[in-house]
N, C-alpha and C. Protein backbone atom coordinates (compact mmCIF):
# COMPACT_ATOMS: atom_id res chain seq x y z
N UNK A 1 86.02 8.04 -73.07
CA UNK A 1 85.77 6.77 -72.42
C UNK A 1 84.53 6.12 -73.01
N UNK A 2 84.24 6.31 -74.40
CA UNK A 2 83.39 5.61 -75.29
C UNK A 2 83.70 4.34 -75.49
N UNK A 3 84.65 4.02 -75.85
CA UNK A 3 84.67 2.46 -75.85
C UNK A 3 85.48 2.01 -74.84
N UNK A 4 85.57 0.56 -74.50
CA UNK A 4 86.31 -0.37 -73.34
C UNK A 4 87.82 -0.63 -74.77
N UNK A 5 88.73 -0.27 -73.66
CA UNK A 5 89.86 -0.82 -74.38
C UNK A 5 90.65 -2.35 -73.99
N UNK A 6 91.20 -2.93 -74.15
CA UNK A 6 91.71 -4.08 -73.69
C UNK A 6 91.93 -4.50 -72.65
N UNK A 7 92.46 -3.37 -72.07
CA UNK A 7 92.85 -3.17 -70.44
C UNK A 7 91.50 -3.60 -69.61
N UNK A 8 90.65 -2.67 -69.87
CA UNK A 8 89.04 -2.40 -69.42
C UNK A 8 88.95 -4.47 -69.36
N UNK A 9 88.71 -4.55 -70.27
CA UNK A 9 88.32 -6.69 -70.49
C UNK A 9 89.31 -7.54 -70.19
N UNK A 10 90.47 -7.07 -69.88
CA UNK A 10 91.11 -8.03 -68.78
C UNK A 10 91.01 -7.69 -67.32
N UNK A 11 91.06 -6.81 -66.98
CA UNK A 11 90.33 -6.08 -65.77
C UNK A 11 89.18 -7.32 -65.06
N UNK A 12 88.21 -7.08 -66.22
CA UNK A 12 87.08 -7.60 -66.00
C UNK A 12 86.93 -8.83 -66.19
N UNK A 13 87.54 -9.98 -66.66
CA UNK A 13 87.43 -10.94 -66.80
C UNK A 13 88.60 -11.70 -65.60
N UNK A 14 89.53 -10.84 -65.11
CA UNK A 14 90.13 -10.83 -63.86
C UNK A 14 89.39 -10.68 -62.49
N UNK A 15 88.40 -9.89 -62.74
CA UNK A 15 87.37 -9.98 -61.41
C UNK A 15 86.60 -11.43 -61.33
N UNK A 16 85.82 -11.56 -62.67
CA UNK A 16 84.97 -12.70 -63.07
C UNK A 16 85.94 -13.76 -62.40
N UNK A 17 87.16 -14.25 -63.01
CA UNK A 17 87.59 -15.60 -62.72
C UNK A 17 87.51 -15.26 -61.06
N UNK A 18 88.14 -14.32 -60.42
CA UNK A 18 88.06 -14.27 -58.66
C UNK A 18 86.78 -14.57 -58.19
N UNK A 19 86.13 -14.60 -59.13
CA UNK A 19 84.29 -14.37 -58.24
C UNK A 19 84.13 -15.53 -58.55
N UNK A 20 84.10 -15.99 -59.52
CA UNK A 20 83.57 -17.36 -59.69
C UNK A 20 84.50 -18.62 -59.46
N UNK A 21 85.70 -18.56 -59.91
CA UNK A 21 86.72 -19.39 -60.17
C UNK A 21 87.21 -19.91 -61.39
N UNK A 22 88.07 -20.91 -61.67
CA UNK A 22 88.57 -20.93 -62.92
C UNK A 22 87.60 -22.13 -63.08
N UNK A 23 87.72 -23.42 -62.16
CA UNK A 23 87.03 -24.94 -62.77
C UNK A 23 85.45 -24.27 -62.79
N UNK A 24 85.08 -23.33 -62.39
CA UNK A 24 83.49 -23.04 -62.62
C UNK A 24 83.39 -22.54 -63.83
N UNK A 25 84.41 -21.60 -64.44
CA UNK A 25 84.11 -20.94 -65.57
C UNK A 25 84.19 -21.96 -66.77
N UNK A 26 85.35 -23.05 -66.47
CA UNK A 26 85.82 -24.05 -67.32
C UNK A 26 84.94 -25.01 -67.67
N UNK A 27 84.01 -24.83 -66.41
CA UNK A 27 82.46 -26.26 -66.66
C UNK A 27 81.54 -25.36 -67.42
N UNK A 28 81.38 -24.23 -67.55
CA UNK A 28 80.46 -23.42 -67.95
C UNK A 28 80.92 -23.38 -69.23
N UNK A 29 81.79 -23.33 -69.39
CA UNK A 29 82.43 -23.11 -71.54
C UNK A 29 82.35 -24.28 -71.84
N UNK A 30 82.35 -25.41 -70.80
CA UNK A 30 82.32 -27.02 -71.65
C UNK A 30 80.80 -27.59 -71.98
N UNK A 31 79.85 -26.79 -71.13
CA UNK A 31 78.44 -26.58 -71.17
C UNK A 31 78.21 -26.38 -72.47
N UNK A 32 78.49 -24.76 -72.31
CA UNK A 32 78.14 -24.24 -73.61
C UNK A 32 78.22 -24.90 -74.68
N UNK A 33 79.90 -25.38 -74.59
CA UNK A 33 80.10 -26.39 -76.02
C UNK A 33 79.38 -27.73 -76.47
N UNK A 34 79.00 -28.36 -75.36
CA UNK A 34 78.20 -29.12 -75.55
C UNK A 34 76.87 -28.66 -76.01
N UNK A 35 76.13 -27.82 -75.41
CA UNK A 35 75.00 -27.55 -75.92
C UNK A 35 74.80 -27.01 -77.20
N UNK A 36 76.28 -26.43 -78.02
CA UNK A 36 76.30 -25.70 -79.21
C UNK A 36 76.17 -26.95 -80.04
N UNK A 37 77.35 -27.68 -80.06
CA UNK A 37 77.89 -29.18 -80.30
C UNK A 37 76.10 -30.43 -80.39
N UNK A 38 74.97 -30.08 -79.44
CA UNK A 38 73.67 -30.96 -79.69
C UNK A 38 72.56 -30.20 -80.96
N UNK A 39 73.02 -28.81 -80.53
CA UNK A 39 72.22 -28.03 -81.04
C UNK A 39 72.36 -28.72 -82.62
N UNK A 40 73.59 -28.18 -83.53
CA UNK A 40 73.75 -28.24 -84.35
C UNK A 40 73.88 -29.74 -84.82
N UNK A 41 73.70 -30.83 -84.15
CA UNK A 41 73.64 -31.89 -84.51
C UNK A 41 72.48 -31.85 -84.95
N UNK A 42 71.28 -31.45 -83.89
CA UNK A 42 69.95 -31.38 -84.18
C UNK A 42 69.40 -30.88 -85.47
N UNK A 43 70.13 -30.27 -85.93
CA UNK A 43 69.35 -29.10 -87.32
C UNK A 43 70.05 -29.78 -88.49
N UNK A 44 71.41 -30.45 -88.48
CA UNK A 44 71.49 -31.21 -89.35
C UNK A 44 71.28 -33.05 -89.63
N UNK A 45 70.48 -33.37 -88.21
CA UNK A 45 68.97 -34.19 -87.99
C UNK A 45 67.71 -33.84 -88.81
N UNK A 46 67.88 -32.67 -88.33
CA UNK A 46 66.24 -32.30 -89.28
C UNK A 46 66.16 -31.35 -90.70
N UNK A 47 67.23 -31.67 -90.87
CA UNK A 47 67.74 -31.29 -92.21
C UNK A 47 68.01 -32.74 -93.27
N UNK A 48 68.50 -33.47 -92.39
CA UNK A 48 68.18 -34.70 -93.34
C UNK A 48 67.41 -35.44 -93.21
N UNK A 49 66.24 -35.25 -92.21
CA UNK A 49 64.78 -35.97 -92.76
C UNK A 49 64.25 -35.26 -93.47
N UNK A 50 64.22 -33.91 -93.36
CA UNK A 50 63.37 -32.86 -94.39
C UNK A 50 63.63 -33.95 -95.72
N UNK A 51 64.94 -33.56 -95.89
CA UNK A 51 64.94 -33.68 -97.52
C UNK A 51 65.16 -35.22 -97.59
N UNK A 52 64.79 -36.26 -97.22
CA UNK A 52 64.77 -37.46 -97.66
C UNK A 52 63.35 -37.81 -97.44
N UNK A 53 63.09 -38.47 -98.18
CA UNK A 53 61.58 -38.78 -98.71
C UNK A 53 60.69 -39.68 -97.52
N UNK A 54 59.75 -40.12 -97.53
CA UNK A 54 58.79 -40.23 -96.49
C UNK A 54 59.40 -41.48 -96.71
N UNK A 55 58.75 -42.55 -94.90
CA UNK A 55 59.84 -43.54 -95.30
C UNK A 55 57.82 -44.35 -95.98
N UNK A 56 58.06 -45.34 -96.32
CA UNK A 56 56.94 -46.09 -96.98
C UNK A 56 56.90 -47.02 -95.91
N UNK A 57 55.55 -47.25 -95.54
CA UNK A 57 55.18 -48.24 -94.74
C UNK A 57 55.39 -49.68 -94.60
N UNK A 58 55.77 -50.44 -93.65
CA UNK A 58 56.52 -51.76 -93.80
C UNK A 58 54.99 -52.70 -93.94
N UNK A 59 55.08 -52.96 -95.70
CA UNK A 59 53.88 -54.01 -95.83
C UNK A 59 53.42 -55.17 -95.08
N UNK A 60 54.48 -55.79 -94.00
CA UNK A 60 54.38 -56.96 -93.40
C UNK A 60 53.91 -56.45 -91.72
N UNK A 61 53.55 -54.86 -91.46
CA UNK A 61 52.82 -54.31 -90.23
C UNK A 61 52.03 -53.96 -90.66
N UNK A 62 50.83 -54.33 -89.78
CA UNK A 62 49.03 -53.73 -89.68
C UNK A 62 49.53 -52.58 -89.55
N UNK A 63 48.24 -52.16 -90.54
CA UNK A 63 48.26 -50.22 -90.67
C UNK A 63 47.84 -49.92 -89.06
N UNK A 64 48.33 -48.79 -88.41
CA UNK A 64 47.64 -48.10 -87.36
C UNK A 64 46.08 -47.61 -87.39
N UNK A 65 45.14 -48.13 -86.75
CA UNK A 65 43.92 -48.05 -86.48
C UNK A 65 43.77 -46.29 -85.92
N UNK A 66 42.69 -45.83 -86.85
CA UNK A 66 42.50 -44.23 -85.57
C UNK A 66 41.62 -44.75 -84.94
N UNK A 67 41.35 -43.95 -83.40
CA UNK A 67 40.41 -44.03 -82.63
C UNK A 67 38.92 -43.69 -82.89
N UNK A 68 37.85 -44.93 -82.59
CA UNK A 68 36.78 -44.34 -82.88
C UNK A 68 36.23 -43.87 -82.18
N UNK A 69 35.86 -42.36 -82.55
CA UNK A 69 34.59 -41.77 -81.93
C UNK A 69 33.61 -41.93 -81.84
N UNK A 70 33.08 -42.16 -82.62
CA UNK A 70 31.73 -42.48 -82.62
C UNK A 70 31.08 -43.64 -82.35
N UNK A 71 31.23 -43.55 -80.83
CA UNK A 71 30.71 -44.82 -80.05
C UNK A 71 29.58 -45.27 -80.26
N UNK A 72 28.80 -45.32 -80.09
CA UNK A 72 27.12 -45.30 -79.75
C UNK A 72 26.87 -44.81 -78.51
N UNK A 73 26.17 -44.01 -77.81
CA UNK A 73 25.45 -44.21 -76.37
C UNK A 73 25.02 -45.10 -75.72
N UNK A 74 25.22 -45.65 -74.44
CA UNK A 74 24.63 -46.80 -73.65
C UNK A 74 23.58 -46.26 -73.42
N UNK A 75 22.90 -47.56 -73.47
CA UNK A 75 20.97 -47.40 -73.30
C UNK A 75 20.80 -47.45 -71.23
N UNK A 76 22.12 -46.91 -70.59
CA UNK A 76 21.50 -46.96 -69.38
C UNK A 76 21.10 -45.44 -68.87
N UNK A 77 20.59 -44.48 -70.01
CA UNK A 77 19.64 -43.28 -69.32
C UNK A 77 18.25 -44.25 -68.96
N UNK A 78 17.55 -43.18 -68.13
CA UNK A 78 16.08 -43.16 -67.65
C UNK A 78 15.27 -42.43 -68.52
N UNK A 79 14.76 -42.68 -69.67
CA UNK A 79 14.07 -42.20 -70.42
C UNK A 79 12.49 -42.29 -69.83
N UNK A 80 12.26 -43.65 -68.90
CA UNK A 80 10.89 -43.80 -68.57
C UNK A 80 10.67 -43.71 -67.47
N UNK A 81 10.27 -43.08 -66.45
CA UNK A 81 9.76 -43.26 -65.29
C UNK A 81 9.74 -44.24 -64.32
């Protein structure tokens, strides 16, 4: 009784559908497929920005400004008494 024979996994997948039901199991495999189905959209998303080149900046938009740090300090400490 080392391995499950066929019998053993219809057995068991005969309990499963009673416990859960069939339209539950049926939303759950359409899940899955969907989520397999985004997944792999995703990687061949980022598989073709990888390999296509940076896009070049649209000359007719202001470059993005970074934030400056280096404010100055306001002169409202109490330095004097």
């Amino acid at each position: 009784m080392g391995t499950w024979s066929i019998w053993h996994w219809l057995i068991v997948l005969a309990i499963v559908a009673l416990i859960f039901g069939t339209k539950k199991l049926r939303n759950f495999g359409e899940d899955i497929g969907a989520a397999v189905k985004s997944f792999r959209k995703g990687m061949q998303d980022g598989n073709e920005n990888a390999a296509s080149p940076q896009l070049k900046a649209d000359p007719t938009q202001p470059a993005p400004q970074a934030p400056n740090d280096n404010k100055p300090e306001s002169n409202s400490t109490n330095s004097a008494p």
